[in-house]
Every structure is written in structure tokens, then in C-alpha cells.
N, C-alpha and C. Protein backbone atom coordinates (compact mmCIF):
# COMPACT_ATOMS: atom_id res chain seq x y z
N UNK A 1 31.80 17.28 34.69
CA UNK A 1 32.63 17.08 33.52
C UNK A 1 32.16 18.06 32.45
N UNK A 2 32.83 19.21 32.65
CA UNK A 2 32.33 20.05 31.31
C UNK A 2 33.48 20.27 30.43
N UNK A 3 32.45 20.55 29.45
CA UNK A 3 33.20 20.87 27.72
C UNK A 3 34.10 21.71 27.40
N UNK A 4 33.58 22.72 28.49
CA UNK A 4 34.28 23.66 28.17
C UNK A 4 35.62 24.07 28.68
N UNK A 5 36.64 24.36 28.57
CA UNK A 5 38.09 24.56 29.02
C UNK A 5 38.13 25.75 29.76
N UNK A 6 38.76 26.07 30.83
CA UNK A 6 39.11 27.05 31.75
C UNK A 6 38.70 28.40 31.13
N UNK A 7 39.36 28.48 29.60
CA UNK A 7 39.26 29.63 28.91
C UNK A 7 38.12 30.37 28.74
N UNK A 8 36.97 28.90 28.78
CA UNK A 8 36.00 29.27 28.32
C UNK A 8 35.75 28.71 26.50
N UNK A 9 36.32 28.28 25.85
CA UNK A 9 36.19 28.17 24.73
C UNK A 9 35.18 27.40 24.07
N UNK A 10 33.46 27.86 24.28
CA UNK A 10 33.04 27.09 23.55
C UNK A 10 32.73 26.86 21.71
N UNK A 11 33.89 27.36 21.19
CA UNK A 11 33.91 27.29 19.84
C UNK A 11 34.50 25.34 19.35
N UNK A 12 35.60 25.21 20.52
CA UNK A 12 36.30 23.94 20.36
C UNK A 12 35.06 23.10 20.28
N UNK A 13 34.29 22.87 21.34
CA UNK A 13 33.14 21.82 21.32
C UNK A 13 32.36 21.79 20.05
N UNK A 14 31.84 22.77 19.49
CA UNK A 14 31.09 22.99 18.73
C UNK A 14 31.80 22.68 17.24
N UNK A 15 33.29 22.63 16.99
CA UNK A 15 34.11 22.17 16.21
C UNK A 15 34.38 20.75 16.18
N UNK A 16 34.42 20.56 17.28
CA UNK A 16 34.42 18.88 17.93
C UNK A 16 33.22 18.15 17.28
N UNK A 17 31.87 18.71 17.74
CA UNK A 17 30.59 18.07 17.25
C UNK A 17 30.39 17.79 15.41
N UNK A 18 31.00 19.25 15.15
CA UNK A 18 30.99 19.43 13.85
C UNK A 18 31.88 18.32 12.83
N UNK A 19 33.01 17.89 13.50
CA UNK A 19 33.85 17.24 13.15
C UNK A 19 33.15 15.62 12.71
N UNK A 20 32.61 15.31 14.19
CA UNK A 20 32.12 14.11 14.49
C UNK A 20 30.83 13.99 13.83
N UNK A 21 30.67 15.10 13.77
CA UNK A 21 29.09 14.76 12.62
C UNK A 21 29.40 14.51 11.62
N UNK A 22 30.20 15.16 10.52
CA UNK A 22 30.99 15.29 9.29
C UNK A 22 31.42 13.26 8.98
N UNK A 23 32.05 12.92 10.37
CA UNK A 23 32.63 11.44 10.30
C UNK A 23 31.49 10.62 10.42
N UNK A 24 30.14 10.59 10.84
CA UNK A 24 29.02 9.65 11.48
C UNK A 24 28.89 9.63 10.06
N UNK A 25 28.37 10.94 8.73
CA UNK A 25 27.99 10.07 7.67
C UNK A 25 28.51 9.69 6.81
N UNK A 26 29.99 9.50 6.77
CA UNK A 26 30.47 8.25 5.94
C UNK A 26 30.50 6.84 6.55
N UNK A 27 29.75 6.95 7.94
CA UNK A 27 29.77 5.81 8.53
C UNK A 27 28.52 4.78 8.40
N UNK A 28 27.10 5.71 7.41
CA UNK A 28 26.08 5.35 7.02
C UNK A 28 25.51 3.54 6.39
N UNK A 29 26.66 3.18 6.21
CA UNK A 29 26.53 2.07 5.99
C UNK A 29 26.20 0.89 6.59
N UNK A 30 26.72 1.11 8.43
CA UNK A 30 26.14 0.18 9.42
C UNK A 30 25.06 0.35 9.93
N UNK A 31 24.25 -0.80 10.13
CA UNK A 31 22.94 -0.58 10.88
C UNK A 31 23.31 0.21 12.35
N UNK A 32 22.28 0.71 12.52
CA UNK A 32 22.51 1.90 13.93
C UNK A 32 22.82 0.78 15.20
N UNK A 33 22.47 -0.56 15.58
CA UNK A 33 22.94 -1.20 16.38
C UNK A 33 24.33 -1.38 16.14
N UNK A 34 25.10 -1.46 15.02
CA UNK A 34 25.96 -1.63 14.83
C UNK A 34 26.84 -0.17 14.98
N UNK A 35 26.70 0.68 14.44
CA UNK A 35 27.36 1.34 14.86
C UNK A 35 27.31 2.21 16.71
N UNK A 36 25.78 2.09 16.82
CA UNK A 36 26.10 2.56 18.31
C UNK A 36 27.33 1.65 19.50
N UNK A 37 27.26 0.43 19.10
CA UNK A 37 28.15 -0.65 19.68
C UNK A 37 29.55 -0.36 19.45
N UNK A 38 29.68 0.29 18.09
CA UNK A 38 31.13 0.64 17.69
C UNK A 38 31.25 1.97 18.36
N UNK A 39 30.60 3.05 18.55
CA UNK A 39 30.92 4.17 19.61
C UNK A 39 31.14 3.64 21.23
N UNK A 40 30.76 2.67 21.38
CA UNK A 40 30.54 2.44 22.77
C UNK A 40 31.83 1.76 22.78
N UNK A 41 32.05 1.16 21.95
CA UNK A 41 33.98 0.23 22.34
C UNK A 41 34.53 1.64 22.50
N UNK A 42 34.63 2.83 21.47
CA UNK A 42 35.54 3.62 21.73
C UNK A 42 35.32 4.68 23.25
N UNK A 43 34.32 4.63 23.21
CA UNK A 43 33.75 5.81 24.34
C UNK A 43 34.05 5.17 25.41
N UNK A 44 34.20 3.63 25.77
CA UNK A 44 34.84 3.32 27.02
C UNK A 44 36.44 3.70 27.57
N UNK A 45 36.79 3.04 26.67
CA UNK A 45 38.38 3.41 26.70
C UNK A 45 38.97 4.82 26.93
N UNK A 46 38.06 6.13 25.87
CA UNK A 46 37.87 7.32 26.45
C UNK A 46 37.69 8.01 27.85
N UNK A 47 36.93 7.33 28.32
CA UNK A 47 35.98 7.75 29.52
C UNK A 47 37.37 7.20 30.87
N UNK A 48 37.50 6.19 30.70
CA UNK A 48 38.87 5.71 31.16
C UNK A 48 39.89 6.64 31.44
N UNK A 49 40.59 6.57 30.20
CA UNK A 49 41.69 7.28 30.07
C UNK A 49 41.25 9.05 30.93
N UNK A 50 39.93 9.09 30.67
CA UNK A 50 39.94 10.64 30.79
C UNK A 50 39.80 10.54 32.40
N UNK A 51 39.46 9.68 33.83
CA UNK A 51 39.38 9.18 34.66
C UNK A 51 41.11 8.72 34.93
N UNK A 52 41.50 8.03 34.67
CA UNK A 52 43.04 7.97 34.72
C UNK A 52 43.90 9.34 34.68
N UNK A 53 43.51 10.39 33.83
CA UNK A 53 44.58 11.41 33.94
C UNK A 53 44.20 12.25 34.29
N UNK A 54 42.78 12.31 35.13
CA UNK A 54 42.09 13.42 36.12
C UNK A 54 41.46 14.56 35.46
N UNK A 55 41.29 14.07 33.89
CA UNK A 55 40.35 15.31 33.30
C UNK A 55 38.85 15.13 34.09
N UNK A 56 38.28 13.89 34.79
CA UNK A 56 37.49 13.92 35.55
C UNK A 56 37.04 13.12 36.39
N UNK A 57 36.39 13.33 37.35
CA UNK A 57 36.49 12.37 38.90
C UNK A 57 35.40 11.46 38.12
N UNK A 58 35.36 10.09 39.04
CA UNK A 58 34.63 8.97 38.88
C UNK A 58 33.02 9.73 38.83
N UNK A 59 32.44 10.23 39.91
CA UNK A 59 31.25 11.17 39.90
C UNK A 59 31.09 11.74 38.88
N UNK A 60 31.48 12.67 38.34
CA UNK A 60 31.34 13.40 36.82
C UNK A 60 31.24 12.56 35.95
N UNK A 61 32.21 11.22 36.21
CA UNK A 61 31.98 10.13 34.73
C UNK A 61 30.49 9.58 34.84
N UNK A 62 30.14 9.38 36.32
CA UNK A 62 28.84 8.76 36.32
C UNK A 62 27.49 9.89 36.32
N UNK A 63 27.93 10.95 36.50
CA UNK A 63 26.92 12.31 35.94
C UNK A 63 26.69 12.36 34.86
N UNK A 64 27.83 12.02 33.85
CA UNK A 64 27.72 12.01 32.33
C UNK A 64 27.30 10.50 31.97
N UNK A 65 27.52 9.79 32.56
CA UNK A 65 26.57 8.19 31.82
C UNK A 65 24.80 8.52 32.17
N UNK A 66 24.75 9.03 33.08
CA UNK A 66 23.39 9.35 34.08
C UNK A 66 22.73 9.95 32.96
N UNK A 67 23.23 11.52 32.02
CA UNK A 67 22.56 12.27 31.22
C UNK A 67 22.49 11.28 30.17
N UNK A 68 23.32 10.75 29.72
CA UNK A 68 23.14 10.10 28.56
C UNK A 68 21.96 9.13 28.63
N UNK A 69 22.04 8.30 29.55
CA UNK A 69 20.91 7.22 29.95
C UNK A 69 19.55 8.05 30.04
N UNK A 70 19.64 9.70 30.57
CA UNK A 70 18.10 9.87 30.61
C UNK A 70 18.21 10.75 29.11
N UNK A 71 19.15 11.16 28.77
CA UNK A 71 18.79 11.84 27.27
C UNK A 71 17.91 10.50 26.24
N UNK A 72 18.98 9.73 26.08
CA UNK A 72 18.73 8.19 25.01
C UNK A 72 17.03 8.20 25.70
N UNK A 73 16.47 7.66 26.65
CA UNK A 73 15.39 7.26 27.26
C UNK A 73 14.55 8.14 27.36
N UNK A 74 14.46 9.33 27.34
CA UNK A 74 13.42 10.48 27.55
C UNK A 74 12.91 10.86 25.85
N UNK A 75 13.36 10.61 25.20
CA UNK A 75 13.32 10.82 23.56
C UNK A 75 13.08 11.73 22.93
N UNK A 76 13.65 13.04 23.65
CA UNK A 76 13.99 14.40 23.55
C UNK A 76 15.19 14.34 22.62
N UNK A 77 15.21 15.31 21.68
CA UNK A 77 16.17 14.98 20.19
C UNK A 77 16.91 16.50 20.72
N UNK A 78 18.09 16.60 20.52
CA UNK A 78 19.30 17.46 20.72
C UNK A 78 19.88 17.90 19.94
């Protein structure tokens, strides 16, 4: 499951991140359990949909839960 589009465009991602960073701190107000719980309602439904319309196979979805689980757990900062 990569970021990047056929084109190659990794400016989009990096616009993407930028975006989503920009939105996390007006979101400063919930405790971090609270808001990680509120990414996770949306990131399911995402992950779904993106599995439903073949942006990526079940494997890639579970390659990308896999990194996340050892990124979060290894406590290496990104």
C-alpha cells in the first residue's frame, strides 16, 4: 500500500501530512486517549472503503496495521 501514485507524486503525501498536522492542533483540547480513539473510528471506515474499491489488497491493509503496531511499540519518533 503505497503513498505514492503511479506518477510518482510525492509532493501530494507530504501536503496530505501537512494538512493533517495543521488539523491535529486545533484538536489539542482532547486528552491523547481520546483523540487517538477518535482517529481510529475514522481510520477504520477508511481502510475499508480503501479495501472495497481495490486501492488495496487485504495483505497491504495488514502490512500497514503491522508497521503501525511496530512503529507505535518500538518508540522510534517519525
Amino acid at each position: 500500500m503505497s503513498p505514492l501514485t503511479p506518477d510518482g507524486v510525492a509532493d501530494t503525501l507530504e501536503a496530505c501530512i501537512d494538512a493533517i498536522g495543521e488539523l491535529v492542533t486545533t484538536l489539542d483540547r482532547f486528552d491523547d486517549a481520546t483523540f487517538a480513539f477518535g482517529l481510529r473510528a475514522h481510520l477504520v471506515p477508511l481502510l475499508r472503503l480503501m479495501l472495497e474499491h481495490g486501492t488495496c489488497t487485504r495483505e497491504e491493509a495488514r502490512g500497514f496495521l503491522r508497521e503501525l503496531e511496530n512503529d507505535v511499540l518500538s518508540g522510534d519518533a517519525r
